[in-house]
Protein backbone atom coordinates (compact mmCIF):
# COMPACT_ATOMS: atom_id res chain seq x y z
CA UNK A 1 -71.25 4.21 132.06
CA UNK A 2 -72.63 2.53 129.19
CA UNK A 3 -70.98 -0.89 127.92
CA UNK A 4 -69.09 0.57 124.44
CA UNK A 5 -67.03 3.14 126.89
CA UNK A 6 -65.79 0.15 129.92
CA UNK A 7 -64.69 -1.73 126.78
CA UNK A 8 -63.19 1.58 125.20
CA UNK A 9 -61.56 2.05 128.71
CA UNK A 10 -60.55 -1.18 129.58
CA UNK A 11 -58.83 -1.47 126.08
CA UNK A 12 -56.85 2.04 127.02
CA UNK A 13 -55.60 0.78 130.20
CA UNK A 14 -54.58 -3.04 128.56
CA UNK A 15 -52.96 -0.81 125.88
CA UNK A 16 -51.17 1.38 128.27
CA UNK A 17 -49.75 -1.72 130.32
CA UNK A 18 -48.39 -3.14 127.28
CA UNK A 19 -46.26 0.23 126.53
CA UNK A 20 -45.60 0.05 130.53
CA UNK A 21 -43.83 -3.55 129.89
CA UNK A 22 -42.18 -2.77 126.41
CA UNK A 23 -40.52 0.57 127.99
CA UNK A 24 -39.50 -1.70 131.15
CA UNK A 25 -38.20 -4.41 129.26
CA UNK A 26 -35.94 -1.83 126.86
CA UNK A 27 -34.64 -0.55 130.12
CA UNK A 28 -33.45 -3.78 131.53
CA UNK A 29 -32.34 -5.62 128.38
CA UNK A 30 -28.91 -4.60 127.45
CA UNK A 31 -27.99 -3.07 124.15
CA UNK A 32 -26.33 -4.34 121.88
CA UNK A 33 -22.33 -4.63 122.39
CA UNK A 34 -23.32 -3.39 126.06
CA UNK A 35 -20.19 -4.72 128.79
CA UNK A 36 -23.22 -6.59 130.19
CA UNK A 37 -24.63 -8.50 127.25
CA UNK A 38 -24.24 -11.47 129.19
CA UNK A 39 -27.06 -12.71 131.55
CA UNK A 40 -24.90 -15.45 133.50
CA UNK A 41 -21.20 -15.85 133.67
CA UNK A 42 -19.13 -18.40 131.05
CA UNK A 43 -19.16 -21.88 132.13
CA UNK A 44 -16.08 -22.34 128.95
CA UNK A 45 -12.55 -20.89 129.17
CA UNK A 46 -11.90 -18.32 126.81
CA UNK A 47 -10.21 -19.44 123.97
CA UNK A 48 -6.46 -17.59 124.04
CA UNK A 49 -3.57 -17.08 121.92
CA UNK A 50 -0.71 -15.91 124.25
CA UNK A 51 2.69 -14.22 122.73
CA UNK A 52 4.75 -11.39 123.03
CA UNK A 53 5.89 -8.92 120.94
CA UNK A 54 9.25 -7.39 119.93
CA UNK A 55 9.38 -5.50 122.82
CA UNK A 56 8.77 -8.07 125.50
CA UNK A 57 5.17 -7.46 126.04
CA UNK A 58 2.80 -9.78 126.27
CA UNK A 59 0.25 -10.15 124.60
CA UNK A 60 -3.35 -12.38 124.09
CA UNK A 61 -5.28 -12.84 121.13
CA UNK A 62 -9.21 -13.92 121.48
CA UNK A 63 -11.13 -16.76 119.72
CA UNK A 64 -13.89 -15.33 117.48
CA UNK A 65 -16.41 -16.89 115.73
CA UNK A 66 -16.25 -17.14 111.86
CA UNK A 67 -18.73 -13.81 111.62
CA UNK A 68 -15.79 -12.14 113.66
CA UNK A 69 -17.87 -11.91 117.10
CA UNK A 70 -15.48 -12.44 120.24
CA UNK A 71 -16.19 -15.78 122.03
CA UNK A 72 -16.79 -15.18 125.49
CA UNK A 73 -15.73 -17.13 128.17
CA UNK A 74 -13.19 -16.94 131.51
CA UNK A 75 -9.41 -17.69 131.68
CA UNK A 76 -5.86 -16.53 132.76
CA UNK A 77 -4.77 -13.37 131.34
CA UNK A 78 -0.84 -14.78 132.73
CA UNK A 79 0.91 -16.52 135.26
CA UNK A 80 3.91 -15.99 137.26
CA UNK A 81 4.86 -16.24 140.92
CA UNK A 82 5.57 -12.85 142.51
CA UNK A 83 9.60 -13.87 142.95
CA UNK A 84 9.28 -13.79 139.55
CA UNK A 85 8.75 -9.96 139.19
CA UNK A 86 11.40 -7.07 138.83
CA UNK A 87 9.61 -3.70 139.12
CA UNK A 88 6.13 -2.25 139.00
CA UNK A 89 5.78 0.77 137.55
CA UNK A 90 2.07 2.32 137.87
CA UNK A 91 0.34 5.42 136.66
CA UNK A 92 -3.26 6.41 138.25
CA UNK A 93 -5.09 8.96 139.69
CA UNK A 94 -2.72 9.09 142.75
CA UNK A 95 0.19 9.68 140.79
CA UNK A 96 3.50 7.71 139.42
CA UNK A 97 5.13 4.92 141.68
CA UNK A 98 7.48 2.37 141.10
CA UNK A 99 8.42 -0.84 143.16
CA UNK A 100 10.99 -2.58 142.60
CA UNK A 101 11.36 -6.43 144.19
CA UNK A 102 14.22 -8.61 144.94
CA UNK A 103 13.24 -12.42 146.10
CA UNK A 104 17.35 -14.06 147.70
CA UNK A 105 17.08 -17.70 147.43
CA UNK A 106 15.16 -18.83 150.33
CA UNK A 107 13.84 -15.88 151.53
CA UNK A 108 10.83 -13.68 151.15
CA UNK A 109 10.62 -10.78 148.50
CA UNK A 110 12.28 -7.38 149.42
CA UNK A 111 9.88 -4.63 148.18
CA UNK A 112 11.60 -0.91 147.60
CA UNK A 113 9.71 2.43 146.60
CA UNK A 114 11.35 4.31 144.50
CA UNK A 115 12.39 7.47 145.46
CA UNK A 116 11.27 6.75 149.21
CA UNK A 117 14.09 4.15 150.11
CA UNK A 118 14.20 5.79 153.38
CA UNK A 119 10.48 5.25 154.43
CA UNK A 120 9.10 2.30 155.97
CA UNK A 121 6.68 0.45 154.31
CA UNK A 122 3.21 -0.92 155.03
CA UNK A 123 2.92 -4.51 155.54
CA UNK A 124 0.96 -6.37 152.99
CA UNK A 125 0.56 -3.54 150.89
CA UNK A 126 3.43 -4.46 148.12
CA UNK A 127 2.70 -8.09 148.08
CA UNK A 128 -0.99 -7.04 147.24
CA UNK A 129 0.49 -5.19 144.39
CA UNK A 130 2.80 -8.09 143.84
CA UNK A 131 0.08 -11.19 144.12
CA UNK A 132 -2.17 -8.81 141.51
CA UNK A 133 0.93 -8.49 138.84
CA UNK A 134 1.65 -11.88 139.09
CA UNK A 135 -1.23 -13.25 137.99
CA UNK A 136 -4.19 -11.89 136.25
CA UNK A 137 -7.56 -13.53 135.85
CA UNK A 138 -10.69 -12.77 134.18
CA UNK A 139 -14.32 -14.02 134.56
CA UNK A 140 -15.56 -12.88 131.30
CA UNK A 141 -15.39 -10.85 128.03
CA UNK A 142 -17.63 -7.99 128.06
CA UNK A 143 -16.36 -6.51 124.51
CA UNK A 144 -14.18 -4.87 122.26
CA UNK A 145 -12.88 -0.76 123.13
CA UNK A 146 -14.39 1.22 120.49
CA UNK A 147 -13.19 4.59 121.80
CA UNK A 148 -16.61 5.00 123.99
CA UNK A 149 -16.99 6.11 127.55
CA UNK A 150 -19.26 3.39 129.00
CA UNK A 151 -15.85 1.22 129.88
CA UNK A 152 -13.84 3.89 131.15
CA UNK A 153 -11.05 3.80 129.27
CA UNK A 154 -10.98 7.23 127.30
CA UNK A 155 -9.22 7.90 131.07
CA UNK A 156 -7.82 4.87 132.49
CA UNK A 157 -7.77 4.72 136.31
CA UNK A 158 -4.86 2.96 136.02
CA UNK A 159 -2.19 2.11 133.86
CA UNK A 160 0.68 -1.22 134.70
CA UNK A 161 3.90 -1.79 133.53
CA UNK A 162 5.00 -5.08 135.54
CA UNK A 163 8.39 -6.46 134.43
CA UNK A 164 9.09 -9.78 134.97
CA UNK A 165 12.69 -12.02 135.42
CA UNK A 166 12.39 -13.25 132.07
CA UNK A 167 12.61 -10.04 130.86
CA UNK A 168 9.13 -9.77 129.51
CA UNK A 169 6.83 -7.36 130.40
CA UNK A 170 2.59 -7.16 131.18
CA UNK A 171 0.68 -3.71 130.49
CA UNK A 172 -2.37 -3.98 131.94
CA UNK A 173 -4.89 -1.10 131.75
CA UNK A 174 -8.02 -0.33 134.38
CA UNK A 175 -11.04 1.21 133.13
CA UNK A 176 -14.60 1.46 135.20
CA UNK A 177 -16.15 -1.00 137.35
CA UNK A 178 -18.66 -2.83 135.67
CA UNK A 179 -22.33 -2.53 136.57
CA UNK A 180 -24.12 -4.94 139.70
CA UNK A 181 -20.90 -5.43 140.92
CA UNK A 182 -19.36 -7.67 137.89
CA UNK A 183 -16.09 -6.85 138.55
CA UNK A 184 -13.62 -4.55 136.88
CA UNK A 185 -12.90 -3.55 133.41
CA UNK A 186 -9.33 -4.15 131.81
CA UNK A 187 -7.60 -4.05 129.20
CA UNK A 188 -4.16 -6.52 128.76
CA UNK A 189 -1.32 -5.36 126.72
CA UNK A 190 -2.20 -3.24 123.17
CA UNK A 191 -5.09 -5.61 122.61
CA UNK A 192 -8.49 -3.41 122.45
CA UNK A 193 -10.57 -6.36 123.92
CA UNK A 194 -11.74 -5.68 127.29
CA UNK A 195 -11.80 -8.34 130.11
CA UNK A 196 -13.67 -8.51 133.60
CA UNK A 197 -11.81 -9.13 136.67
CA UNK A 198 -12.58 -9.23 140.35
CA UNK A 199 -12.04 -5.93 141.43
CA UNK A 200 -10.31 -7.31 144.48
CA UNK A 201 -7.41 -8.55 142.49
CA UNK A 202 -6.85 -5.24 140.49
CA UNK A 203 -7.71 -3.11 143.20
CA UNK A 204 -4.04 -2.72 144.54
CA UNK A 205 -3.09 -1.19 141.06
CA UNK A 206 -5.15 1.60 142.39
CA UNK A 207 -2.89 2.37 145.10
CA UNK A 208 -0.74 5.33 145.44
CA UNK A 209 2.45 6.67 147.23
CA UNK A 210 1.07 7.27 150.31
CA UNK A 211 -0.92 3.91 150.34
CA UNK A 212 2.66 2.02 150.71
CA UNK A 213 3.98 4.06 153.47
CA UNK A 214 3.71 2.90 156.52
CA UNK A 215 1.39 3.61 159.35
CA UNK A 216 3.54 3.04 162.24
CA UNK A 217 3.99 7.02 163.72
CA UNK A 218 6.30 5.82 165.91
CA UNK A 219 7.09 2.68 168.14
CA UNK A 220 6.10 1.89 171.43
CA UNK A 221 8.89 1.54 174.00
CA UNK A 222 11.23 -1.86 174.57
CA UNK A 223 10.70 -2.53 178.26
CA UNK A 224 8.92 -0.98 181.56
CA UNK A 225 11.53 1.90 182.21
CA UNK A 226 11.67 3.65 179.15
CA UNK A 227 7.93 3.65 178.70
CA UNK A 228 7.78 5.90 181.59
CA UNK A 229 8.23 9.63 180.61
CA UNK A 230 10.06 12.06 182.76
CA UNK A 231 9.14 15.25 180.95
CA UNK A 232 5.98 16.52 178.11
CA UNK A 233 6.06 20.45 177.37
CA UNK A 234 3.18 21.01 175.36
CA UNK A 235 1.37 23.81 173.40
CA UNK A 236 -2.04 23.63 172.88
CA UNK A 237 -3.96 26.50 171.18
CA UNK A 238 -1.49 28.92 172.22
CA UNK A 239 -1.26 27.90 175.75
CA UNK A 240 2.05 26.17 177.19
CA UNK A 241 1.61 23.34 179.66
CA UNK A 242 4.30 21.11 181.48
CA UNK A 243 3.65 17.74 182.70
CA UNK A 244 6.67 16.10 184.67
CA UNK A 245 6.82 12.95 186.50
CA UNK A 246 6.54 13.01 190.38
CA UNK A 247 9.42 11.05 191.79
CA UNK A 248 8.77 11.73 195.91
CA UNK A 249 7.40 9.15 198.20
CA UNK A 250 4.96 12.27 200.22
CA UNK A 251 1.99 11.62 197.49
CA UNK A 252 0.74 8.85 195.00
CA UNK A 253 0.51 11.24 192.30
CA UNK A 254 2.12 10.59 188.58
CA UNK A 255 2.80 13.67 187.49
CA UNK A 256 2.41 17.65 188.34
CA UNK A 257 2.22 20.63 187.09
CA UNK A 258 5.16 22.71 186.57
CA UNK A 259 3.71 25.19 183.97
CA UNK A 260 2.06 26.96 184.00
CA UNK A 261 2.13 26.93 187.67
CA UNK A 262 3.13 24.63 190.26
CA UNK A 263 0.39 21.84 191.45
CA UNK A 264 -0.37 18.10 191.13
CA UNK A 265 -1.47 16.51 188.00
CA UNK A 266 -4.53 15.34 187.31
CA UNK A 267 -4.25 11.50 187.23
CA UNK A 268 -6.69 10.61 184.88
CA UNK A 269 -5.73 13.15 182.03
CA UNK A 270 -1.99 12.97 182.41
CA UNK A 271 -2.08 9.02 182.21
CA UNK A 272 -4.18 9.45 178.59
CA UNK A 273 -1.69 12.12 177.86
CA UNK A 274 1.18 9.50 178.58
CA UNK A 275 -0.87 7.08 176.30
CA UNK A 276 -0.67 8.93 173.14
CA UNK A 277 3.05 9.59 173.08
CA UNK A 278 4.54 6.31 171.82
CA UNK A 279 3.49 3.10 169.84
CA UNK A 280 1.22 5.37 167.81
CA UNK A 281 -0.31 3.65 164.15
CA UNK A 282 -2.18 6.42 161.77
CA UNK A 283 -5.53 5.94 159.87
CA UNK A 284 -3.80 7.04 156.90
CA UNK A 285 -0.73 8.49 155.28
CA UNK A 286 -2.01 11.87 154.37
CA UNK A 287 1.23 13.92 152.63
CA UNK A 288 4.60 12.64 151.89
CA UNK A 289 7.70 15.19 151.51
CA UNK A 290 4.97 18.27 151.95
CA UNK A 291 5.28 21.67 150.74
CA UNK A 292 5.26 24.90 152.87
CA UNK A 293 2.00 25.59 150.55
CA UNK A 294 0.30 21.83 151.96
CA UNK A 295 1.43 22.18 155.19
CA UNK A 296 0.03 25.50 155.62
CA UNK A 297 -3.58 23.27 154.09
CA UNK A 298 -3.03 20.85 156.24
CA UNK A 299 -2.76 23.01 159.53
CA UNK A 300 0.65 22.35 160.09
CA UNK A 301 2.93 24.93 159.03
CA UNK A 302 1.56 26.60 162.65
CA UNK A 303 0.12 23.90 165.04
CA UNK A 304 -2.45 24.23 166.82
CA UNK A 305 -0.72 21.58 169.51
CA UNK A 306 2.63 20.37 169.89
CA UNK A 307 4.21 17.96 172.26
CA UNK A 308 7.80 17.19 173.38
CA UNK A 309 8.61 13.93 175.47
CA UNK A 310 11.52 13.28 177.48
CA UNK A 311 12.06 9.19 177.82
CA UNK A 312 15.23 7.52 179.22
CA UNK A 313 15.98 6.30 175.79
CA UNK A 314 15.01 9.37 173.87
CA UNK A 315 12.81 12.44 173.15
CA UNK A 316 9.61 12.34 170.71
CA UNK A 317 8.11 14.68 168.88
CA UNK A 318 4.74 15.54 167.65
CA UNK A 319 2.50 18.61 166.48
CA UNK A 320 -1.11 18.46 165.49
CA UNK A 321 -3.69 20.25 163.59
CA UNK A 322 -7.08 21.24 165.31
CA UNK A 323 -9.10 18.75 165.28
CA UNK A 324 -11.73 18.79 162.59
CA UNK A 325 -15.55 18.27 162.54
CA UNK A 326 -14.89 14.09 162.32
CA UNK A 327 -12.76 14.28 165.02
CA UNK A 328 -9.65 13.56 162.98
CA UNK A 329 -6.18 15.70 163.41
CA UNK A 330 -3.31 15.57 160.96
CA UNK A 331 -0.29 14.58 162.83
CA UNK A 332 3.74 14.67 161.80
CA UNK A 333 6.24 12.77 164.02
CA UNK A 334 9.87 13.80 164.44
CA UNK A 335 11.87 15.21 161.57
CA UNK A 336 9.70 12.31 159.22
CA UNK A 337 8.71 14.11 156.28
CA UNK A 338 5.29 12.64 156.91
CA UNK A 339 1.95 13.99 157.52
CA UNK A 340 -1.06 11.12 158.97
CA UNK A 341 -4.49 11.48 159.99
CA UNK A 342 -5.22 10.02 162.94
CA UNK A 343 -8.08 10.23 165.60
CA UNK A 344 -7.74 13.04 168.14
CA UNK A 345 -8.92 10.43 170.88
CA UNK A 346 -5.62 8.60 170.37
CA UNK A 347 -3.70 11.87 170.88
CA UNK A 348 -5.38 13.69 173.99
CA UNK A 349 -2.88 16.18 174.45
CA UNK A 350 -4.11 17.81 171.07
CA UNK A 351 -6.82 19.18 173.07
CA UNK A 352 -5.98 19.22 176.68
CA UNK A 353 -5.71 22.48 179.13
CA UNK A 354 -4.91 23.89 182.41
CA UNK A 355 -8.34 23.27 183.65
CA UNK A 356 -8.40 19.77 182.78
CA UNK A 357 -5.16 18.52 183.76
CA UNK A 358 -5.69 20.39 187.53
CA UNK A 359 -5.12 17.82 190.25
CA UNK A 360 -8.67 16.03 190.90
CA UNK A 361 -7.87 16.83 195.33
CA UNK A 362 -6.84 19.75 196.87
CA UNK A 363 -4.06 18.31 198.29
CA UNK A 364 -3.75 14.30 198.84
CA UNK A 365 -0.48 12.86 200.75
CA UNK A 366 -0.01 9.44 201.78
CA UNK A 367 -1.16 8.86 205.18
CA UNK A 368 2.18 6.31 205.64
CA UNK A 369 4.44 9.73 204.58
CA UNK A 370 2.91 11.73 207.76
CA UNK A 371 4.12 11.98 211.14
CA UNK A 372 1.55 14.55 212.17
CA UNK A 373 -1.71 15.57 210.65
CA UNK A 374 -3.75 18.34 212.69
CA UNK A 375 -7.21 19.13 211.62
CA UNK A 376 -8.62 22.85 213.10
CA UNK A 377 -5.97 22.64 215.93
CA UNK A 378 -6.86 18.88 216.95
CA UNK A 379 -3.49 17.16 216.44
CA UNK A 380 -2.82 13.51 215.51
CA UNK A 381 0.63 11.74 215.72
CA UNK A 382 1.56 9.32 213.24
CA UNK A 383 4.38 6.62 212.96
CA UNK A 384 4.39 4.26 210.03
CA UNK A 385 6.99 1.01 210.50
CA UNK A 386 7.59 -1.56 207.58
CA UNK A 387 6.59 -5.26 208.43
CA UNK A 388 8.36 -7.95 206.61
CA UNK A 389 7.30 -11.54 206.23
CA UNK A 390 7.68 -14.54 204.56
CA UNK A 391 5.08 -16.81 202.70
CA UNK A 392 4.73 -20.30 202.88
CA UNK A 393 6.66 -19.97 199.05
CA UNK A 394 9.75 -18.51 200.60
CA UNK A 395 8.74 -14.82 198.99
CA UNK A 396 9.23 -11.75 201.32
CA UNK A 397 6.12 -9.22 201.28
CA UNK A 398 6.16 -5.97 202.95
CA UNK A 399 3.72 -3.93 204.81
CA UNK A 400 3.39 -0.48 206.39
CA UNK A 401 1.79 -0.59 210.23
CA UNK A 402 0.51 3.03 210.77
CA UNK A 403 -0.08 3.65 214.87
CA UNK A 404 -1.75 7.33 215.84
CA UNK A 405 -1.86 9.13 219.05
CA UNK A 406 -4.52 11.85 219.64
CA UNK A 407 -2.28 13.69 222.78
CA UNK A 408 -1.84 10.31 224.90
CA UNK A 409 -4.01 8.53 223.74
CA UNK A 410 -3.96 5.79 220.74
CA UNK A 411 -6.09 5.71 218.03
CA UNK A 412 -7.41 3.01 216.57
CA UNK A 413 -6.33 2.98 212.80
CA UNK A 414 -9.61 1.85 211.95
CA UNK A 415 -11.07 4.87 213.17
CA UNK A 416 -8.31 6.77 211.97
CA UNK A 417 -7.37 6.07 208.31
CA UNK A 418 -11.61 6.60 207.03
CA UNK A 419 -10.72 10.55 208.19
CA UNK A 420 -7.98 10.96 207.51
CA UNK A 421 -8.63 9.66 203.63
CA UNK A 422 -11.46 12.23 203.40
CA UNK A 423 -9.77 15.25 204.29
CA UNK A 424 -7.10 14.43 201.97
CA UNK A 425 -9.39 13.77 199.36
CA UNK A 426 -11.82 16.95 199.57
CA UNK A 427 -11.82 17.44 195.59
CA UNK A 428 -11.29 20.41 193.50
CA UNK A 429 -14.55 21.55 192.24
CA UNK A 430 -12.68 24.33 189.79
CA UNK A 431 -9.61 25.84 189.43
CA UNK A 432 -10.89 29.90 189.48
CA UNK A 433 -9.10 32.03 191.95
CA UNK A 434 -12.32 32.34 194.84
CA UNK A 435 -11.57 35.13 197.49
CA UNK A 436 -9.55 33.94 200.45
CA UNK A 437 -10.60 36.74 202.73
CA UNK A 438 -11.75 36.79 206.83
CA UNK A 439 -11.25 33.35 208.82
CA UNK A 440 -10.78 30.11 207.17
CA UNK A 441 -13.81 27.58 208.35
CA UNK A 442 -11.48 24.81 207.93
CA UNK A 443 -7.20 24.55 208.18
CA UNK A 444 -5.47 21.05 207.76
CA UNK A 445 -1.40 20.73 208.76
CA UNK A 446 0.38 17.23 206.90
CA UNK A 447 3.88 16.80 208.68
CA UNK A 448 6.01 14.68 207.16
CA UNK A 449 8.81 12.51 207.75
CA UNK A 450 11.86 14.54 206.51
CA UNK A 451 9.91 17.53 208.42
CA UNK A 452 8.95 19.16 205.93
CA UNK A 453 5.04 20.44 206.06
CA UNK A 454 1.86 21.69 203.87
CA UNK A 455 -0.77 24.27 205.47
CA UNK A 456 -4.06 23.43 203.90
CA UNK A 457 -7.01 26.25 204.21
CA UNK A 458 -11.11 27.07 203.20
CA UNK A 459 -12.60 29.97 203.49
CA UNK A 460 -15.84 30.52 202.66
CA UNK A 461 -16.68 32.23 199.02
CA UNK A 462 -20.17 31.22 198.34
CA UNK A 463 -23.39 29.32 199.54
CA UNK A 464 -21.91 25.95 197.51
CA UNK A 465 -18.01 27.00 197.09
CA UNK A 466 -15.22 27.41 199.11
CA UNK A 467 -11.32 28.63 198.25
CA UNK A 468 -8.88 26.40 198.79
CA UNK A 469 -5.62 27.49 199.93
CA UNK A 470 -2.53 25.33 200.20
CA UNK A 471 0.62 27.04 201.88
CA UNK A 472 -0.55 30.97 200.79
CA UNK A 473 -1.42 30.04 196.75
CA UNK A 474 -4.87 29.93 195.96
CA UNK A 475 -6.06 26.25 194.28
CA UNK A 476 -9.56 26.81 193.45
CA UNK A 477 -12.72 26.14 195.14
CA UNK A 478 -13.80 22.92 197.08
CA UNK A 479 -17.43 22.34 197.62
CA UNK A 480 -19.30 23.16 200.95
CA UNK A 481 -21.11 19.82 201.14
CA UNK A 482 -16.96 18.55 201.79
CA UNK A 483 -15.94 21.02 203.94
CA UNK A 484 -19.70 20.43 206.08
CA UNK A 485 -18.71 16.77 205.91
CA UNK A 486 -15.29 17.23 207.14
CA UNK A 487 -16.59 19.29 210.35
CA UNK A 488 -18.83 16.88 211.39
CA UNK A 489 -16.63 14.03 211.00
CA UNK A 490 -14.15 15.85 213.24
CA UNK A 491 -16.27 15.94 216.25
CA UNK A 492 -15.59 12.11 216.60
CA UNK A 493 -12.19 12.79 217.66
CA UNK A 494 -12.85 15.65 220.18
């Protein structure tokens, strides 16, 4: 390359760099009458004239400079305390609400939706909307509304009528948020300028109806005995399920089964079941006063899962959607006109079954409830006596002393109780109906002490499975490796 074309190229590429910068620098620098003219923040309060009109409304008027340019700077748009407020009326995207407030000497401010006087409200939420109408601050001036878009308010997000208990009145009027975070464009009574405030503070006049409602579902129970449920009929895709509280001494169980057939409960699913009854707080107040038309949206006009619980105090209520790709169900509570989303892990009966809330043992009692317990005709006799003593702190405990006779002989308990634990815990692998055909492998008798007994019997069904039969109804299958187990263990004892 000969020396005229590097400089000729050299001089292209300096020229092109220079366009490079110039286009960067347009880009960054604002324009003219932009809302972010201003590099840094004020460090000078704004210079205000504050009236109000004939109405009541208040109003501020802006220092300008002698060419007629606003003078920027920070400052207090007004100032009251929220005691000081009467109503709020607001119109946004959400829709029209009003709140009124009413402070008694000496105590704290009574809020009240309109139109909702019967609904609890969420704490905090109308002192937010208080604490923001009571006093309104700005950090800066970004301009004047000239009827453009780039503030936001040819459609205000929000609109605030806040009267006050000097019968006054502030209108203040949220456009877009500014850009890098600035804050939030306003505008304060008819005056066209156009102030930044924190969106924080001017967030609440944002909210809508269903952000004042409260989340509380439902409360959790007063004391120990009516947090214990006797009763939960459920539906559940179509499928009716019982869960009802177990109230023998024969078994540790919880609960059973009494639809749609007879059995013992799983413990582990019936106790989440039991924990998403009562006390339960939404995510979020998704419908007030519904239509047929949004329940039907919301996939509650049919439920896919309802729930009925009988306490000692009461009964509660609840149906559920299906629960959707996040997880989330929408939930109503009761004859409240409410509809709240809400996690479908804090409501586990929305998608419980049979299958899962099947007993996790084929049949468990407690050895202490037993008076015989005969395992493929070798039979053991049990007699459980309570022990009471008294610690050093004058407190009586009580204990159960278990003593077992093979024939004539006594057992040690030691020996005894490891056994007699595993048979009664040889687990449910499934609940499927297995064929109970030919000669059971392994048959297990529980007498108790009222007389009463159970017949527990396996019979083979396949190389890893087999049926388990308690008193002639089929339970499902128990594994082989447990009924193998339970053999061998045997021979100890004959």
């Amino acid at each position: 390359m000969t020396k005229s074309k590097k400089i000729t190229l050299i001089a292209v590429i300096a020229a092109a760099l220079v366009l490079t910068g110039v286009m960067i620098l347009l880009l960054v620098l604002p324009k003219e009458g932009d809302a972010d003219s201003n590099e840094t923040a004020p460090s000078e309060a704004a210079q205000l004239t504050e009236s109000t009109d004939e109405n009541g409304v208040h109003q501020a008027v802006v220092g300008r400079t002698a060419d007629g340019k606003i003078e920027n700077g920070y400052g207090k748009l007004i100032e009251y305390v929220p005691s000081k407020i009467k109503e709020i009326h607001i119109e946004n995207e959400n829709g029209t609400l009003d709140v009124t407030c009413e402070t008694p000497e000496g105590e704290a401010t009574k809020y009240t939706l309109v139109g909702y006087e019967d609904y609890e409200l969420q704490s905090g939420v109308p002192d937010a909307i208080a604490n923001a109408a009571a006093l309104i601050e700005f950090s800066s001036i970004a301009g004047e509304d000239n009827g453009g878009s780039e503030f936001g308010f040819e459609k205000p997000r929000s609109v605030v009528t806040v009267s006050y208990t000097d019968d006054t009145k502030s209108v203040i009027t949220v456009g877009a948020e500014a850009p890098m975070a600035k804050g939030t464009y306003i505008k304060y009574g008819s005056g066209s300028e156009i102030y930044v405030a924190q969106t924080g503070i001017v967030s609440p006049f944002l909210y809508g109806v269903n952000d004042l409602i409260s989340l509380v579902i439902n409360k959790a129970a007063e004391d120990t005995e009516s947090s214990l449920v006797q009763k939960i009929d459920m539906t559940v895709d179509g499928s009716d399920l019982t869960l009802e509280r177990y109230k023998g001494d024969k078994f540790s169980s919880a609960y059973y089964m009494s639809n749609p057939e007879t059995r013992f409960a799983s413990e582990k699913e019936s106790s989440k079941i039991e924990g998403g009854i009562r006390g339960l707080y939404a995510e979020k107040v998704f419908l007030v006063n519904p239509s047929e038309a949004q329940l039907a949206d919301a996939g509650l006009s049919n439920p896919y899962a309802t729930l009925r619980a009988s306490y000692s105090d009461g009964t509660v209520k609840l149906a559920a959607s299906k629960p959707d790709g996040e997880g989330k169900v929408h939930l109503m509570a009761g004859d409240k006109n409410i509809v709240y989303t809400i996690s479908a892990e804090k409501v586990p009966w929305v998608d419980t079954s049979f299958n899962m809330l099947v007993g996790e043992y084929v049949l468990y009692p407690k050895m202490t409830a037993l008076t015989g317990f005969e395992v493929n005709g070798t039979a053991f006799k049990l007699h459980t006596r309570e022990s009471h003593t008294t610690d050093d702190s004058g407190n009586e405990n009580t204990s159960y002393i278990t003593t077992v006779f093979l024939g004539e002989n006594e057992i040690q308990i030691e020996d005894f109780s490891g056994f007699c634990s595993d048979v009664g815990m040889i687990a449910l692998a499934d609940a499927e109906k297995g064929s109970a055909g030919g000669s059971a492998t392994l048959t297990v008798k529980y007498t108790y002490e009222d007389g009463d007994s159970d017949e527990v019997a396996f019979y083979p069904d396949t190389d890893t499975l087999y049926t388990a039969v308690v008193n002639g109804k089929v339970m499902g299958h128990a594994r082989t490796s447990d009924i193998t187990r339970t053999l061998d263990d045997l021979k100890a004892f004959q």
